[in-house]
PDB file of N, CA and C in Angstrom:
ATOM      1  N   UNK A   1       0.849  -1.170   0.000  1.00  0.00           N
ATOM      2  CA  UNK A   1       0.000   0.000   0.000  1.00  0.00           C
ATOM      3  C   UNK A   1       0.898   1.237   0.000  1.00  0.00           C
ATOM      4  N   UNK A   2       0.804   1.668  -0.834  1.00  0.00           N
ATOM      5  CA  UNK A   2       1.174   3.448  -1.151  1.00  0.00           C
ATOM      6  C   UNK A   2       0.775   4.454  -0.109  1.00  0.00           C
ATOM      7  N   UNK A   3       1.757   5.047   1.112  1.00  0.00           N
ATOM      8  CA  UNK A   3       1.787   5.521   2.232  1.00  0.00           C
ATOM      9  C   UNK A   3       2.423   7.364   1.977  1.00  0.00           C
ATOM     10  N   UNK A   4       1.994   7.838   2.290  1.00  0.00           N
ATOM     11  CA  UNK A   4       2.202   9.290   2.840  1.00  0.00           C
ATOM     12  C   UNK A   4       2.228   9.306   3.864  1.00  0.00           C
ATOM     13  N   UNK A   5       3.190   9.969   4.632  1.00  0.00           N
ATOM     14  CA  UNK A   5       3.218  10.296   5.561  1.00  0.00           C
ATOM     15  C   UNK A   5       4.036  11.826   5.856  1.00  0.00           C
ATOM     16  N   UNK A   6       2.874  13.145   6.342  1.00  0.00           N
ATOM     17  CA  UNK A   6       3.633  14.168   7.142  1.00  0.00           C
ATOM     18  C   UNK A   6       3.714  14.364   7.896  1.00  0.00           C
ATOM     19  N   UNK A   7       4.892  14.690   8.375  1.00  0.00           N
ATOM     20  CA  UNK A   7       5.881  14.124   9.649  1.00  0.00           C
ATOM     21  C   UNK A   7       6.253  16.203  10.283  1.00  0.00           C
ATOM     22  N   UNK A   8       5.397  16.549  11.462  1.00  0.00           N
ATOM     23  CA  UNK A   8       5.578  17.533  11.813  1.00  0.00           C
ATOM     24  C   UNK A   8       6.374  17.705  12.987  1.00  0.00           C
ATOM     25  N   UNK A   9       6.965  18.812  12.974  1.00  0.00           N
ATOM     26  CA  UNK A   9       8.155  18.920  14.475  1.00  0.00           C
ATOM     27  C   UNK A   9       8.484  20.282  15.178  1.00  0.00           C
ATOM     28  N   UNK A  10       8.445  20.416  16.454  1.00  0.00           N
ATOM     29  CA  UNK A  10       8.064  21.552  17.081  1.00  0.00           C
ATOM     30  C   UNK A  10       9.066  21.470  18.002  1.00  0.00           C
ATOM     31  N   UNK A  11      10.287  20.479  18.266  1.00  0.00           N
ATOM     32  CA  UNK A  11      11.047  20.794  19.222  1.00  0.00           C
ATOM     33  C   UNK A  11      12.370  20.776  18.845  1.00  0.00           C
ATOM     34  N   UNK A  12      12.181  20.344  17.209  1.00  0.00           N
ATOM     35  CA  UNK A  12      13.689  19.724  16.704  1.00  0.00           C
ATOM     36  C   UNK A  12      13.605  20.344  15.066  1.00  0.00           C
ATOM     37  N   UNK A  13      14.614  20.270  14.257  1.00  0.00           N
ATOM     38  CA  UNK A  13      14.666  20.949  13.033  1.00  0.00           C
ATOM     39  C   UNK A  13      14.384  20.038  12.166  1.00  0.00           C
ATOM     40  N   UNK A  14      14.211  19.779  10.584  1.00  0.00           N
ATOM     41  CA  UNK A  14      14.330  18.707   9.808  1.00  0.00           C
ATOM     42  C   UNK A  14      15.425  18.101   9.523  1.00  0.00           C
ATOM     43  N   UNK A  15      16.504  18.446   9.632  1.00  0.00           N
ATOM     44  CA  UNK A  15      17.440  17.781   9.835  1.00  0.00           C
ATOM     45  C   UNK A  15      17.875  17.176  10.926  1.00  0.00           C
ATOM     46  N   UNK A  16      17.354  17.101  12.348  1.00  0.00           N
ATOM     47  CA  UNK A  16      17.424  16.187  13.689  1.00  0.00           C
ATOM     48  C   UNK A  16      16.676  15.371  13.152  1.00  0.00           C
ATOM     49  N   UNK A  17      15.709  15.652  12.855  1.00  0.00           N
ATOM     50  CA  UNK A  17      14.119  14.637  12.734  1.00  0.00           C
ATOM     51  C   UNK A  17      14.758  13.644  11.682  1.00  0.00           C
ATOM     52  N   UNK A  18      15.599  13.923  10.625  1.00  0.00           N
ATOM     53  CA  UNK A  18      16.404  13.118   9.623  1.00  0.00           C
ATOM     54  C   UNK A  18      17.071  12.043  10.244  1.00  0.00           C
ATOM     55  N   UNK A  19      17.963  12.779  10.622  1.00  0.00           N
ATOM     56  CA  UNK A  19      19.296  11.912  11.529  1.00  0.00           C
ATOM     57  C   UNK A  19      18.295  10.832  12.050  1.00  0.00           C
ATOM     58  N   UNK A  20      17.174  10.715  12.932  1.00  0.00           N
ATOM     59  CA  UNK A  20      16.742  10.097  13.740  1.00  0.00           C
ATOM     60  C   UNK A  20      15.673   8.931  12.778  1.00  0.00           C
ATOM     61  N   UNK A  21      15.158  10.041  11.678  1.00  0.00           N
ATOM     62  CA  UNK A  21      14.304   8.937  11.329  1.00  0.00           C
ATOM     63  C   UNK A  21      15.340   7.613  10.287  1.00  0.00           C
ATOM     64  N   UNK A  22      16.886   7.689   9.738  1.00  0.00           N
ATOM     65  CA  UNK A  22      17.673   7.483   9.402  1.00  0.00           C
ATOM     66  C   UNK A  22      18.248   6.156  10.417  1.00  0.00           C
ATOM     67  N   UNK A  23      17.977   6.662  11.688  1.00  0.00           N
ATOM     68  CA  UNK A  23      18.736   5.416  12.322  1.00  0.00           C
ATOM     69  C   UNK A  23      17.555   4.570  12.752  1.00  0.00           C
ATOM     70  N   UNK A  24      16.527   4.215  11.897  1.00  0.00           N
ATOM     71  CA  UNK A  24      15.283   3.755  12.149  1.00  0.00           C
ATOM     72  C   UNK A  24      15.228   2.517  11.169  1.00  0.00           C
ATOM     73  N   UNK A  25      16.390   2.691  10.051  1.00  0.00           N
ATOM     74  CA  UNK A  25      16.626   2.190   8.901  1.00  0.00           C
ATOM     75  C   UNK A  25      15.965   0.761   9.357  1.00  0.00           C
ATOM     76  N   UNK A  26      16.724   0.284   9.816  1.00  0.00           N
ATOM     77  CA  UNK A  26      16.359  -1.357   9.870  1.00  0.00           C
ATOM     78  C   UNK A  26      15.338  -1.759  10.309  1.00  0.00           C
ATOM     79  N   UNK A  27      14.456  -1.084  11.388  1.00  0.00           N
ATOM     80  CA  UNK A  27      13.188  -1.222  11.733  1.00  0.00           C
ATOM     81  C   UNK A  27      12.188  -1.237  10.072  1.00  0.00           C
ATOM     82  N   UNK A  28      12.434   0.091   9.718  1.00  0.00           N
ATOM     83  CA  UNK A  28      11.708   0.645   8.808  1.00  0.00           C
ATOM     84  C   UNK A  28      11.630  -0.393   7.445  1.00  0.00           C
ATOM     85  N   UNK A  29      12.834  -1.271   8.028  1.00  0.00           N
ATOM     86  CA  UNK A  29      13.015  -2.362   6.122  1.00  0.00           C
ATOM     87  C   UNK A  29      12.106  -3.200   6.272  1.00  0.00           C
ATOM     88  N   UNK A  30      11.723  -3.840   8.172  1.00  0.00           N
ATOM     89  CA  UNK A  30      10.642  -4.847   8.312  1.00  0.00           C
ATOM     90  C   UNK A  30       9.061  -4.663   7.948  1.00  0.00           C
ATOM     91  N   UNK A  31       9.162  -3.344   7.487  1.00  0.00           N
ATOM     92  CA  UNK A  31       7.395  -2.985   7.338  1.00  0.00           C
ATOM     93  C   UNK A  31       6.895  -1.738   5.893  1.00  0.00           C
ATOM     94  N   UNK A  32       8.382  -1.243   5.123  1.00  0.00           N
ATOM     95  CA  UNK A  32       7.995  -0.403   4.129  1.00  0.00           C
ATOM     96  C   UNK A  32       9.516  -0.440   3.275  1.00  0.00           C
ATOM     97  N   UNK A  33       8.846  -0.248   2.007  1.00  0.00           N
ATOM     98  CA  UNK A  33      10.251  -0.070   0.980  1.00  0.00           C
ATOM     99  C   UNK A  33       9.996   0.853   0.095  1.00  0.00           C
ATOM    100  N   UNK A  34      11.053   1.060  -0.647  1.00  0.00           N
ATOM    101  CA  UNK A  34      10.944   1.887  -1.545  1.00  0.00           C
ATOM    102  C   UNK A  34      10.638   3.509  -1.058  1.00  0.00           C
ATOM    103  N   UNK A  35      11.445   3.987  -0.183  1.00  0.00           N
ATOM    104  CA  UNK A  35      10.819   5.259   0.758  1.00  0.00           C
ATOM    105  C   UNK A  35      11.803   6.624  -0.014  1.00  0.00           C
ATOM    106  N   UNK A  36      10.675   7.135  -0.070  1.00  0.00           N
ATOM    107  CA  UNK A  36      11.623   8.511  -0.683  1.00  0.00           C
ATOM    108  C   UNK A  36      10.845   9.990   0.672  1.00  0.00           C
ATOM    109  N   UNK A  37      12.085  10.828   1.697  1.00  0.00           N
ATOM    110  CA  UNK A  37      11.569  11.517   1.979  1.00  0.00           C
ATOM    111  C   UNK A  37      12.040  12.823   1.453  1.00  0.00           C
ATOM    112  N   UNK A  38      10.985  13.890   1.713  1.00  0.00           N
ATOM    113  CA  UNK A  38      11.218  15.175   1.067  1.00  0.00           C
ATOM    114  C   UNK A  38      11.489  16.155   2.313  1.00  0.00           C
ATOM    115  N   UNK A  39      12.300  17.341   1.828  1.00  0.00           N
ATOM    116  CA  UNK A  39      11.931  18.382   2.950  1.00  0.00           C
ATOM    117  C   UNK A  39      10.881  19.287   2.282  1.00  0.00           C
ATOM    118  N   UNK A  40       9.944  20.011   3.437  1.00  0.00           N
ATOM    119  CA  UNK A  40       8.987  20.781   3.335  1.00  0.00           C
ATOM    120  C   UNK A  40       9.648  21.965   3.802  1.00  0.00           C
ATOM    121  N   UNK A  41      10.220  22.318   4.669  1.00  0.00           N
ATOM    122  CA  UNK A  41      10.296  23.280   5.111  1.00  0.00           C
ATOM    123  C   UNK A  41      11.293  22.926   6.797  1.00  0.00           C
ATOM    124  N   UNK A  42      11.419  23.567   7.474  1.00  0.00           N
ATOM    125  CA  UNK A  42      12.317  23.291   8.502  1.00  0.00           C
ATOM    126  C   UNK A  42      11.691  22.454   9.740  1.00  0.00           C
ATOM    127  N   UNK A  43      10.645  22.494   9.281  1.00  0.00           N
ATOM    128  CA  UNK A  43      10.030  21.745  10.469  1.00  0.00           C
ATOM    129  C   UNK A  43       8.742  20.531  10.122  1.00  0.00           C
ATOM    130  N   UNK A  44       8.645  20.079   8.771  1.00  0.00           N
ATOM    131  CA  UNK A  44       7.825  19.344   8.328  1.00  0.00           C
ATOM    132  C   UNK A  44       8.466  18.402   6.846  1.00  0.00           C
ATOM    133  N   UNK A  45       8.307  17.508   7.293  1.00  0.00           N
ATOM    134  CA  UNK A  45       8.721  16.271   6.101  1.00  0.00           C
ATOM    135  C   UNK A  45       7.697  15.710   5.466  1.00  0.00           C
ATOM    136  N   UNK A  46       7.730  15.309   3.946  1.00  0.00           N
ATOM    137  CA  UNK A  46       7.199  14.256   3.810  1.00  0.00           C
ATOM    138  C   UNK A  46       7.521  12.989   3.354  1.00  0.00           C
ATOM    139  N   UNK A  47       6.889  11.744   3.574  1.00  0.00           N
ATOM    140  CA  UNK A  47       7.799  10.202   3.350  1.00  0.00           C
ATOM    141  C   UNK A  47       6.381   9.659   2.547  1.00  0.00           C
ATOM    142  N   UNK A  48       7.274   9.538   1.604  1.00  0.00           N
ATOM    143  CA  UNK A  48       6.285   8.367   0.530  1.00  0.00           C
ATOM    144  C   UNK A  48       6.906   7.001   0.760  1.00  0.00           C
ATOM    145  N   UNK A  49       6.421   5.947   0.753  1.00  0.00           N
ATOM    146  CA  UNK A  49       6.715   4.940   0.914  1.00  0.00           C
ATOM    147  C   UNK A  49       5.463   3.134   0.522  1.00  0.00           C
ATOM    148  N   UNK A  50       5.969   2.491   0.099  1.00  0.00           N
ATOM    149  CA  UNK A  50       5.027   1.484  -0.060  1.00  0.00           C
ATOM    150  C   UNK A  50       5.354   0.279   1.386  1.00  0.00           C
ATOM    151  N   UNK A  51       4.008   0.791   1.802  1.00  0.00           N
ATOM    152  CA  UNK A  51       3.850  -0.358   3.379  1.00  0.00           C
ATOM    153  C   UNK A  51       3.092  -1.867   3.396  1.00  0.00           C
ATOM    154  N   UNK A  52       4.220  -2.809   3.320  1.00  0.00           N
ATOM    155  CA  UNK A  52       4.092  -3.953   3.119  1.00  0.00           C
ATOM    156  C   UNK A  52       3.712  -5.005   4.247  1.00  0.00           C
ATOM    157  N   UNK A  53       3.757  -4.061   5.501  1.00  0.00           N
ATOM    158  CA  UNK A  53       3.274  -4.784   6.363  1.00  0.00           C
ATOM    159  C   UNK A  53       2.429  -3.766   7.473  1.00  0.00           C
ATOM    160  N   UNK A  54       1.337  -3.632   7.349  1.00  0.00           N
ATOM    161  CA  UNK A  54       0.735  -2.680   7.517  1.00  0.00           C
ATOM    162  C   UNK A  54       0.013  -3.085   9.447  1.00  0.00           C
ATOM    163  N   UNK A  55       0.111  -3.979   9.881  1.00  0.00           N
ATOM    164  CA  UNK A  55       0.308  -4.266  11.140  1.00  0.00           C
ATOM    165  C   UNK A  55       0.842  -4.104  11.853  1.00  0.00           C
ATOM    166  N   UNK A  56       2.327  -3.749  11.295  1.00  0.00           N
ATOM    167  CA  UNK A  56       3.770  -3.499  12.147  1.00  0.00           C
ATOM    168  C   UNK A  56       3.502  -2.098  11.740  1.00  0.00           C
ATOM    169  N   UNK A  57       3.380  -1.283  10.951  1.00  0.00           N
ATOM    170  CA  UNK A  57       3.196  -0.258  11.291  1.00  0.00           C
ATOM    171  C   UNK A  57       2.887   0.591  11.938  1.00  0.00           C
ATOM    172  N   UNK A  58       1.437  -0.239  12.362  1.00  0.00           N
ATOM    173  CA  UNK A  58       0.417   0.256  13.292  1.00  0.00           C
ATOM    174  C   UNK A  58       0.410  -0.276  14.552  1.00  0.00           C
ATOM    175  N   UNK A  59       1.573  -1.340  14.875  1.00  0.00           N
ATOM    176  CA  UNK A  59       1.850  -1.719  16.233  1.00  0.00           C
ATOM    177  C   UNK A  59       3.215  -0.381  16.343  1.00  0.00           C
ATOM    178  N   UNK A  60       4.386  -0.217  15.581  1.00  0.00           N
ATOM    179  CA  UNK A  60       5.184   0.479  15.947  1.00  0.00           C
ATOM    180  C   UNK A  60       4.794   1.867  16.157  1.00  0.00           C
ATOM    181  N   UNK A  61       4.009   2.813  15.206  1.00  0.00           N
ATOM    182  CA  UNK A  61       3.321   3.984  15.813  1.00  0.00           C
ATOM    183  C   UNK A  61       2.227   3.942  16.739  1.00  0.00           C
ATOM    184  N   UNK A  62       2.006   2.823  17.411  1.00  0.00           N
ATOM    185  CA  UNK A  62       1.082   2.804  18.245  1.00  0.00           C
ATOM    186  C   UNK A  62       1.937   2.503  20.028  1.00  0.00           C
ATOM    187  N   UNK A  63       3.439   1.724  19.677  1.00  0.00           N
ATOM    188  CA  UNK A  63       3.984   1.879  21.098  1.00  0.00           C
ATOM    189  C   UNK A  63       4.659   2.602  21.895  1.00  0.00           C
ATOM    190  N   UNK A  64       4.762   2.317  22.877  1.00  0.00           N
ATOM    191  CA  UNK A  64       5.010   3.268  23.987  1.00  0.00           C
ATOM    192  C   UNK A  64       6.786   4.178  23.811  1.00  0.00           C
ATOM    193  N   UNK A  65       7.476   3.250  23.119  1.00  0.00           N
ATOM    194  CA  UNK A  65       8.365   4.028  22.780  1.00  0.00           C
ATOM    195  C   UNK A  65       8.356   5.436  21.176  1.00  0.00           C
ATOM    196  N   UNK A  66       7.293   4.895  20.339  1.00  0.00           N
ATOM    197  CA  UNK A  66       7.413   5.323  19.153  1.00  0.00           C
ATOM    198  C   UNK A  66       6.692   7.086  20.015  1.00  0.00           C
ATOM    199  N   UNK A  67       5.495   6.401  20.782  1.00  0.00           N
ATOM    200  CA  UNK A  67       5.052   7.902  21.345  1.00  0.00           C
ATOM    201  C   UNK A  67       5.695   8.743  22.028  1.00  0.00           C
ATOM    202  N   UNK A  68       6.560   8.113  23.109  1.00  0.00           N
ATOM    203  CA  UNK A  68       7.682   8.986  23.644  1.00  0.00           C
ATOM    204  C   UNK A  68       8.224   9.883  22.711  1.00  0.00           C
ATOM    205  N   UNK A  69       8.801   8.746  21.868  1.00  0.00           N
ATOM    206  CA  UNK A  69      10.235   9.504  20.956  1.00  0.00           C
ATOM    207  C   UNK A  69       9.135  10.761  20.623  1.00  0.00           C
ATOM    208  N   UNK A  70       8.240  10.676  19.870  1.00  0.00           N
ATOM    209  CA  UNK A  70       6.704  12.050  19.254  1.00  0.00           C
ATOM    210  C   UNK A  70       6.899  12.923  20.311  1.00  0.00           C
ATOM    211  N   UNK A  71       6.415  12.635  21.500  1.00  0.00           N
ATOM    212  CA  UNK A  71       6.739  14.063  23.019  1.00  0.00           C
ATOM    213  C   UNK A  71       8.221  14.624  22.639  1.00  0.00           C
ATOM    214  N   UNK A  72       8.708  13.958  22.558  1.00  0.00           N
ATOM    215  CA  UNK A  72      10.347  14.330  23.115  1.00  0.00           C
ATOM    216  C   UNK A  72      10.892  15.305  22.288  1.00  0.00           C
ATOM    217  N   UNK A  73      10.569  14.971  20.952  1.00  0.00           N
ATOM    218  CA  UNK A  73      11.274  15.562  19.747  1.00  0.00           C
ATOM    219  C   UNK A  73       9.666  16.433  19.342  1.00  0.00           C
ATOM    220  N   UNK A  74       8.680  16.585  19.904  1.00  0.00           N
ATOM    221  CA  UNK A  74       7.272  17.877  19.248  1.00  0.00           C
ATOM    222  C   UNK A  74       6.934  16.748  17.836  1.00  0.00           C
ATOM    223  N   UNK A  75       7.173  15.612  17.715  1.00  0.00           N
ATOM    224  CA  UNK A  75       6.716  15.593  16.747  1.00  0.00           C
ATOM    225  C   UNK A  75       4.800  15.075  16.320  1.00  0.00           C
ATOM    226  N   UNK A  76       4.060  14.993  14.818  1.00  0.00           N
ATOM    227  CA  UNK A  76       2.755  14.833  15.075  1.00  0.00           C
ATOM    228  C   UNK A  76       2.860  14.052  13.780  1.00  0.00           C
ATOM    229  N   UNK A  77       1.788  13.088  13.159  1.00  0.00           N
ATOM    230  CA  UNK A  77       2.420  12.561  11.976  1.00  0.00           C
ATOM    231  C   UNK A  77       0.849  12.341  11.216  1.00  0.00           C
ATOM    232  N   UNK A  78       0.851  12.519   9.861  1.00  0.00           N
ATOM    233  CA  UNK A  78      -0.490  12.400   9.023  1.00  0.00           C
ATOM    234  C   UNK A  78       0.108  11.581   8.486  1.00  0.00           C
ATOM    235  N   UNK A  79      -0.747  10.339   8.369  1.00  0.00           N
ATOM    236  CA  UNK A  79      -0.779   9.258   7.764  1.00  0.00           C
ATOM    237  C   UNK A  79      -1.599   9.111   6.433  1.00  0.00           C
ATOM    238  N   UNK A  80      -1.814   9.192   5.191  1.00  0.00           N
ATOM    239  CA  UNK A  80      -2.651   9.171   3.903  1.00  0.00           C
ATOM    240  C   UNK A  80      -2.299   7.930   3.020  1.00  0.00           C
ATOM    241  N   UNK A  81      -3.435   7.247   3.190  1.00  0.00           N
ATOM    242  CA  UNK A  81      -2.722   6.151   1.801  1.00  0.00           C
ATOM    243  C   UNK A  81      -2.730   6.659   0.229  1.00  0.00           C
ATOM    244  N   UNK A  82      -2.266   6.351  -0.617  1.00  0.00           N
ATOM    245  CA  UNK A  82      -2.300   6.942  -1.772  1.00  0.00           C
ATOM    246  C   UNK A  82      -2.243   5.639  -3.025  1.00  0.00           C
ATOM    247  N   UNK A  83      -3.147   6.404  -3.716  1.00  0.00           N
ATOM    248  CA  UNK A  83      -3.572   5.628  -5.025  1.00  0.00           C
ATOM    249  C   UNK A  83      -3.298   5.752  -6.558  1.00  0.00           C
ATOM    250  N   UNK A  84      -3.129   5.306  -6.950  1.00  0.00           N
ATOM    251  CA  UNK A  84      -2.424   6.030  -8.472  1.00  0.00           C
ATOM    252  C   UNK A  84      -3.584   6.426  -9.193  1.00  0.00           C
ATOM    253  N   UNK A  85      -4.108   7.569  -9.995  1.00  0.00           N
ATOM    254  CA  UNK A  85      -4.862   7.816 -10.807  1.00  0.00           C
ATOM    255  C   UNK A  85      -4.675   7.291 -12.127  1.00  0.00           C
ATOM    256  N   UNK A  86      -5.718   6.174 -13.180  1.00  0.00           N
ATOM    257  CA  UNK A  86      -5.373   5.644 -14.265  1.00  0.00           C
ATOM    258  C   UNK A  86      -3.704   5.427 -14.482  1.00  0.00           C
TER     259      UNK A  86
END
């Protein structure tokens, strides 16, 4: 499934939020591929990505560490699936 995700941040810059979402790498290979992120602006990203395991997704943004890390660093995240037109 074809994933959007914007990734907002209020305590850290886009380039912390990088570094961090970067050392996530190997987590991130067990549940999405093909990920391209963009900068928006200094405080908002976006990550396209195709999510192949869409359970682990929603167990890892749903635990107690993934929410911490969100407090710690201001961050808030929109999730959109996306569809190809014709």
């Amino acid at each position: 499934m074809n994933t959007l995700i914007i990734a907002k941040m209020t305590k850290v810059s886009y380039e912390d939020w990088k570094i961090k979402f970067d050392e996530d790498a190997e987590v991130q290979s067990k549940m999405m591929r093909n990920t391209t992120v963009g900068k928006v602006d200094d405080n908002t990203a976006m990550v396209l990505t195709e999510v192949f395991n869409p359970e682990m997704v929603q167990e890892f943004m749903n635990s107690d560490d993934f929410k911490e890390m969100e407090s710690n660093l201001g961050l808030s995240h929109e999730v959109y699936k996306v569809e190809k037109i014709n």
